[in-house]
Protein backbone atom coordinates (compact mmCIF):
# COMPACT_ATOMS: atom_id res chain seq x y z
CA UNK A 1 9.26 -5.03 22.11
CA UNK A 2 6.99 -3.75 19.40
CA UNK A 3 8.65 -3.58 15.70
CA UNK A 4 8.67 -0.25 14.11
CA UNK A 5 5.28 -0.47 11.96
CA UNK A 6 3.71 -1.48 15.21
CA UNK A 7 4.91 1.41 17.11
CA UNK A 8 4.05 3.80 13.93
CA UNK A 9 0.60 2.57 13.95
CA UNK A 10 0.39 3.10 17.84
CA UNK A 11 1.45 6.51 17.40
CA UNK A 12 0.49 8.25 14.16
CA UNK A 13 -2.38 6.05 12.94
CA UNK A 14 -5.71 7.49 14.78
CA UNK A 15 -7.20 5.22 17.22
CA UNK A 16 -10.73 5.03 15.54
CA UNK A 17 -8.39 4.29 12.55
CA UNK A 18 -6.29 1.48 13.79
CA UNK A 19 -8.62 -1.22 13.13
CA UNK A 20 -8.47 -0.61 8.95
CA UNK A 21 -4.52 -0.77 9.26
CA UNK A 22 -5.13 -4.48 11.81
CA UNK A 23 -7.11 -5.87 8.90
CA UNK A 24 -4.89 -4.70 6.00
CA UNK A 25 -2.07 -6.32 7.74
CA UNK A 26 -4.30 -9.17 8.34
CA UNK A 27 -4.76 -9.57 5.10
CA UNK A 28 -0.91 -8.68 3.87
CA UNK A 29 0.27 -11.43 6.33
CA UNK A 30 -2.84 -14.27 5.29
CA UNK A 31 -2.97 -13.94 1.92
CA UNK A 32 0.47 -12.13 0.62
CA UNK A 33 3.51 -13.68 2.13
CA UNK A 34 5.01 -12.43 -0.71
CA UNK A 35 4.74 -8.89 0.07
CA UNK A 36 7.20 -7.31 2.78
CA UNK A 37 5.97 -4.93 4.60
CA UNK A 38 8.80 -2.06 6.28
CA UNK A 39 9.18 1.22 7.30
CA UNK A 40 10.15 3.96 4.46
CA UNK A 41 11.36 7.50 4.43
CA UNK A 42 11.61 9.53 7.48
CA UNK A 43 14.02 13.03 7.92
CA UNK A 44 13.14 15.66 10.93
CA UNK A 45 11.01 17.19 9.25
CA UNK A 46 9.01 13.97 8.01
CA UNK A 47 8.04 10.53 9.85
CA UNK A 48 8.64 7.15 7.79
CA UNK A 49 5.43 5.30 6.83
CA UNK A 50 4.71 1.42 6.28
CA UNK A 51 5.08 0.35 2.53
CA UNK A 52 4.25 -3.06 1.26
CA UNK A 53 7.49 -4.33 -1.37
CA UNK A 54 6.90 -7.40 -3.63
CA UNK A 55 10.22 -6.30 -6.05
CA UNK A 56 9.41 -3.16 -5.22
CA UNK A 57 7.14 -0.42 -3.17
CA UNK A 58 3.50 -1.29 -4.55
CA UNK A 59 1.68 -0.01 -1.70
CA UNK A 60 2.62 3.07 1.34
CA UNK A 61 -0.06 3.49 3.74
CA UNK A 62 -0.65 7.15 5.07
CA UNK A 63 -2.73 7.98 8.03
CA UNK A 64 -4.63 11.48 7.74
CA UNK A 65 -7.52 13.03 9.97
CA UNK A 66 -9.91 11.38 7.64
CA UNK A 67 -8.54 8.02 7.48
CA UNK A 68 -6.36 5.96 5.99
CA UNK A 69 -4.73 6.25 2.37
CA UNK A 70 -3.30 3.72 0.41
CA UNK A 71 -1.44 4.69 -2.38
CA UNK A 72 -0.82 2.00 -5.37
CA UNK A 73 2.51 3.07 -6.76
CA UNK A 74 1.14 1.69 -10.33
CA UNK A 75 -2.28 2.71 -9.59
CA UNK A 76 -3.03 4.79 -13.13
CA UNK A 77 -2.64 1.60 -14.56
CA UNK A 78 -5.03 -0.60 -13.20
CA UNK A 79 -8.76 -1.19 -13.56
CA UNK A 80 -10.87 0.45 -11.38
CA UNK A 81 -14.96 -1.45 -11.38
CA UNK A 82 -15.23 0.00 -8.52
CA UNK A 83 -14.19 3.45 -8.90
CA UNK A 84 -12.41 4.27 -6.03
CA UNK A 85 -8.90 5.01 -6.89
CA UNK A 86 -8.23 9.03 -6.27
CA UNK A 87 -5.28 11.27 -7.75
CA UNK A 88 -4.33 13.62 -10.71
CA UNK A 89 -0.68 11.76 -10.67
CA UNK A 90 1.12 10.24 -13.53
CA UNK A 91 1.53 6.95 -11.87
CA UNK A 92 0.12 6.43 -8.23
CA UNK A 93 -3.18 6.67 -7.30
CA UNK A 94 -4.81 6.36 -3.63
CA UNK A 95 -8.09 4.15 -1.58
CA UNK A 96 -9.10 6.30 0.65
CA UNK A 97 -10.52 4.34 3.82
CA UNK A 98 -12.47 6.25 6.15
CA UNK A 99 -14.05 3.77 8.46
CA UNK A 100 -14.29 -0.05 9.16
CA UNK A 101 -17.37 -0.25 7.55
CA UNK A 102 -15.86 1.29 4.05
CA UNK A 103 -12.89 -2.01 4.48
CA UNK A 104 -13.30 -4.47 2.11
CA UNK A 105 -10.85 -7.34 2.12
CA UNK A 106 -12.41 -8.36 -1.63
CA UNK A 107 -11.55 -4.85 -2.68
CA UNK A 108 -8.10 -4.55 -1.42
CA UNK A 109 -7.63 -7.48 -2.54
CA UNK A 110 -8.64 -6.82 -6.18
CA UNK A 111 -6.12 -3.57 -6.21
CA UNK A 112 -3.54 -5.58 -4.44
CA UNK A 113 -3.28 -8.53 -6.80
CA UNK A 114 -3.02 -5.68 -9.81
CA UNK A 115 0.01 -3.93 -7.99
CA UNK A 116 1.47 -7.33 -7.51
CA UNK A 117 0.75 -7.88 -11.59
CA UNK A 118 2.69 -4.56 -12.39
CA UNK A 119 5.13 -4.67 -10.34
CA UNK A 120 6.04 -8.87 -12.04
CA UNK A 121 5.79 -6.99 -15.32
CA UNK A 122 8.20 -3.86 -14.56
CA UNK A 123 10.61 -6.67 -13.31
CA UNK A 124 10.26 -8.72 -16.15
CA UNK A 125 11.39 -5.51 -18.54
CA UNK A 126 14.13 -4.62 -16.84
CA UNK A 127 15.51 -8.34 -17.03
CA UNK A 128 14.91 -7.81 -20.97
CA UNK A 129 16.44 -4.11 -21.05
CA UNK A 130 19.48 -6.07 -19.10
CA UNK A 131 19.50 -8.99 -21.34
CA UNK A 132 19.69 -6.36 -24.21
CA UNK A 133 22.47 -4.65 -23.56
């Protein structure tokens, strides 16, 4: 029986597209135990996607007719030296993949390991604005 992310990818993720998601989960299950990926979201009007927790969301992968977007929750934060983080937002920013040959796993990795950074650092200040109070 396939899990849900499995069956997501099978159906909403475009085949020519499929292979970017098979090596970002490669690489999520290699060389980031620590990240969970599950299934977010979802109403009638709106199908769940795959996000990637370490304490929490850092990552939600989106399939489009271009590719595939990754959107880094903390992304307006983080260096960019290879300037290809998209978005106007106040906080999240996107990779756009658009073909296998675009993948890097030394470039996801490098935005990866600064959501991972973040997210350690928002946990650490809420333990402090607990320990305040």
């Amino acid at each position: 029986m396939k899990s849900p992310i499995e069956s997501f990818i099978e159906e909403k993720v475009l085949p020519k597209y499929q292979p970017i998601v098979a090596k970002f989960r490669e690489i999520i299950q290699n060389d980031y135990q620590c990240i969970r990926e599950e299934m977010r979201g979802g109403t009638e009007k709106y199908y769940g996607v795959p996000v990637y927790r370490y304490n929490r969301i850092i990552i939600t992968l989106s399939p489009t007719q271009k590719g595939i977007t990754f959107s880094f929750t903390e992304g307006k934060k983080f260096e960019d030296r290879y300037d290809l983080l998209e978005g106007k937002g106040n906080k999240s920013l996107n990779l756009r993949i658009s073909s296998l040959e675009d993948y890097s796993d030394d470039i996801l990795s490098y935005y990866i390991n600064q959501a991972i950074e973040f997210d350690k650092l928002s946990k650490d200040s809420e333990t402090e604005k607990k320990e305040l109070r």
